[in-house]
Protein backbone atom coordinates (compact mmCIF):
# COMPACT_ATOMS: atom_id res chain seq x y z
CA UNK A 1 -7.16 0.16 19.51
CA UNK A 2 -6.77 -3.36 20.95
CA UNK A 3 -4.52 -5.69 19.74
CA UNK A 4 -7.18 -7.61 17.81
CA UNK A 5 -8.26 -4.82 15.69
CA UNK A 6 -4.30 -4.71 14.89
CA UNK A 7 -4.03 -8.22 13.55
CA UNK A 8 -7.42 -7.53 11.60
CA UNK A 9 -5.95 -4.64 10.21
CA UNK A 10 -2.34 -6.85 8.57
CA UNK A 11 -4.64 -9.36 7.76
CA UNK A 12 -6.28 -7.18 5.98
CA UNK A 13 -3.16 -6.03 4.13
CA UNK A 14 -1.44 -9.11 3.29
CA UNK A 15 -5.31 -9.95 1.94
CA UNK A 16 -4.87 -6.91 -0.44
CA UNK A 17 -1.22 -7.85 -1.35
CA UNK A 18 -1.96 -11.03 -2.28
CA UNK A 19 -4.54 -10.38 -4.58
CA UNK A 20 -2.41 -7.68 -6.01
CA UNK A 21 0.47 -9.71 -6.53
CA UNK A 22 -1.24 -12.88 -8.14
CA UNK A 23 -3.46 -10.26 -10.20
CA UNK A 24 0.00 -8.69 -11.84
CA UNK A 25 1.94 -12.03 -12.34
CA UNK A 26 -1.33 -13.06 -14.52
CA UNK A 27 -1.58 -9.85 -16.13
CA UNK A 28 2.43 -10.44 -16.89
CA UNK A 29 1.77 -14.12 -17.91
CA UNK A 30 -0.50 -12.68 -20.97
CA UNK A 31 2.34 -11.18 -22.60
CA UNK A 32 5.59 -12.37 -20.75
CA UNK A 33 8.73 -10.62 -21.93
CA UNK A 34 11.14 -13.23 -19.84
CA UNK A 35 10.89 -16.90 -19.27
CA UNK A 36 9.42 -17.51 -16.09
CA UNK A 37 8.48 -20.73 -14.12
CA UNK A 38 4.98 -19.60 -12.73
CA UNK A 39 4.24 -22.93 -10.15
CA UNK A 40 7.13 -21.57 -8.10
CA UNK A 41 6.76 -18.07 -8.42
CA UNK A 42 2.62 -18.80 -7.21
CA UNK A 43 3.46 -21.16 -3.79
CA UNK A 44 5.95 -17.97 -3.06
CA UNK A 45 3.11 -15.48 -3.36
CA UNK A 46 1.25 -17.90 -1.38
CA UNK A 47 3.47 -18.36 1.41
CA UNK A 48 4.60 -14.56 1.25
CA UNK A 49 0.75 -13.07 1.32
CA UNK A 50 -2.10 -15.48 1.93
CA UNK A 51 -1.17 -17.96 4.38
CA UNK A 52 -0.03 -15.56 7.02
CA UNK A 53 -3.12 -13.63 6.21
CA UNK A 54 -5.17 -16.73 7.28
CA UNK A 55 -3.40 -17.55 10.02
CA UNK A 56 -3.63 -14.15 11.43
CA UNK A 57 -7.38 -13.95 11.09
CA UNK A 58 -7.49 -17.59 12.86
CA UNK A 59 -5.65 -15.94 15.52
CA UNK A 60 -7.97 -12.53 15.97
CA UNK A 61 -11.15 -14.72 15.55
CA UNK A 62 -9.57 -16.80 18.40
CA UNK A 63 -8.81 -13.74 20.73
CA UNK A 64 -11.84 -11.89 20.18
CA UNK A 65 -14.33 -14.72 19.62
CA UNK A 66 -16.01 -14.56 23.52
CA UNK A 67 -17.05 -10.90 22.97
CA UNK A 68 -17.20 -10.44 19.36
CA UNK A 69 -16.71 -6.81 17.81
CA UNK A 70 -17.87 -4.80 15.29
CA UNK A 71 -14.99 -3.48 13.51
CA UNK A 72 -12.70 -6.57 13.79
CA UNK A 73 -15.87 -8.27 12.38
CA UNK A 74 -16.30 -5.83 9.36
CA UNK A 75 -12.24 -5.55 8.68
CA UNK A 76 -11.68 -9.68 8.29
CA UNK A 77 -15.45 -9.64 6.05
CA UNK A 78 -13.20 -6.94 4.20
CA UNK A 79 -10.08 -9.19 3.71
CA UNK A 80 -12.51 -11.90 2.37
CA UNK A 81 -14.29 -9.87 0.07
CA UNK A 82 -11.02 -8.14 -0.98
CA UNK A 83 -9.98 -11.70 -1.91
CA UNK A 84 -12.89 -13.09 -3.48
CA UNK A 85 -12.80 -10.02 -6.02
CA UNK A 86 -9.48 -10.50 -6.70
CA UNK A 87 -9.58 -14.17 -7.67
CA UNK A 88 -12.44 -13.37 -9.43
CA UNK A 89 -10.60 -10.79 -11.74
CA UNK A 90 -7.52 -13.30 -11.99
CA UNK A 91 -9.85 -15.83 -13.06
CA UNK A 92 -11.20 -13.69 -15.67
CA UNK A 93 -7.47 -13.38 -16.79
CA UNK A 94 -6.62 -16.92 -17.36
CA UNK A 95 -7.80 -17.43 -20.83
CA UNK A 96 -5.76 -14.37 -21.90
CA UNK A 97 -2.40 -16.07 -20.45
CA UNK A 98 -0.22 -18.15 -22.98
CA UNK A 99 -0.68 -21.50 -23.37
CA UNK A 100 2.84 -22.29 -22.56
CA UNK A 101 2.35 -20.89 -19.14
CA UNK A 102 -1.20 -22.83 -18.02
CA UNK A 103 0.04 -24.91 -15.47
CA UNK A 104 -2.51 -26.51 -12.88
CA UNK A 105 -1.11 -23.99 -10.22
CA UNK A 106 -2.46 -21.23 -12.63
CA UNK A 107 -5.80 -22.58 -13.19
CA UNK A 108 -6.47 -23.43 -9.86
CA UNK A 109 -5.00 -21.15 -7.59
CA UNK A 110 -8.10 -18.15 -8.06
CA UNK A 111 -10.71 -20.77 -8.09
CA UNK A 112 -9.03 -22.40 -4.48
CA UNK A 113 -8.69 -18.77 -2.85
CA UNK A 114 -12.49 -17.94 -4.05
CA UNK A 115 -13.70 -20.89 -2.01
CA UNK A 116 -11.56 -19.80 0.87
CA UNK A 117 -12.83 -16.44 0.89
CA UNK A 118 -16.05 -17.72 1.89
CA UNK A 119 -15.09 -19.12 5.40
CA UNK A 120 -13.40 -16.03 5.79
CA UNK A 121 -16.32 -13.77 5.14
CA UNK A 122 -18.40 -16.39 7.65
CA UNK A 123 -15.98 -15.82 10.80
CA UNK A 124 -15.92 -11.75 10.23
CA UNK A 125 -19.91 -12.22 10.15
CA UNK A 126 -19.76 -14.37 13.01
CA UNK A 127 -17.66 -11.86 14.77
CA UNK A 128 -20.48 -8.95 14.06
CA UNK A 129 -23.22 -11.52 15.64
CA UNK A 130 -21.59 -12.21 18.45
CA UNK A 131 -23.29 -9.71 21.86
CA UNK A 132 -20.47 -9.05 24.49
CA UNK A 133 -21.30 -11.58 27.15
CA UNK A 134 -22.07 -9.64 30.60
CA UNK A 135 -20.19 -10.36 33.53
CA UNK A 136 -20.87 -12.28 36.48
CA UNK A 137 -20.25 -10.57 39.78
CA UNK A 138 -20.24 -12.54 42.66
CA UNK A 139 -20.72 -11.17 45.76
């Protein structure tokens, strides 16, 4: 495996962690048993899980974007999708969270990370498209 299937492959993960992470933090915001400041506790999940899991698909679209491939195509389209479902299910979970916890990081952080999972998606389809170019021999 090449190094760019790899990075697809912890993109991938910190994709699924992510959505895990925000997806239980909501699910403990319907019923919290503690105080908890959710605004802070969201930009860490952020900067723990989905930011290096962008940046690391930038960089394997980067390295592999001359001769495209298949599976490094499909595995960053599955980080996107993985995403997009799981800020669709957190979304679904905001009107169950108490109203002392709706902050505008809450409401807005599945509906941000939905619209980002698009682009995402695009570059792993991009990646499918692309034909290996031949090379040019010269004699």
């Amino acid at each position: 495996m090449a190094v760019e299937k790899y990075l697809a492959v912890a993109s991938l993960g910190l994709f699924i962690m992510f959505s895990a992470e925000i997806i239980t933090f909501y699910t403990f915001l319907t019923a919290p048993v503690i105080e908890v400041e959710p605004e802070p506790q969201i930009l860490m999940y952020i900067s723990i899980g989905v930011a290096p899991a962008m940046c690391i698909a930038g960089t394997v679209f980067i390295l592999s974007k001359r001769y495209g491939s298949k599976p490094v195509g499909s595995i960053i389209i599955a980080g996107g999708v993985v995403l997009l479902i799981g800020m669709f299910y957190a979304h679904t979970l905001i009107p169950k969270i108490d109203k002392n916890y709706l902050v505008f990081a809450v409401t807005t952080v599945p509906q941000l990370f939905m619209a980002v999972s698009i682009p995402i998606m695009a570059t792993g389809a991009f990646l499918l498209r692309t034909k290996k170019r031949p090379i040019k021999e010269y004699f």
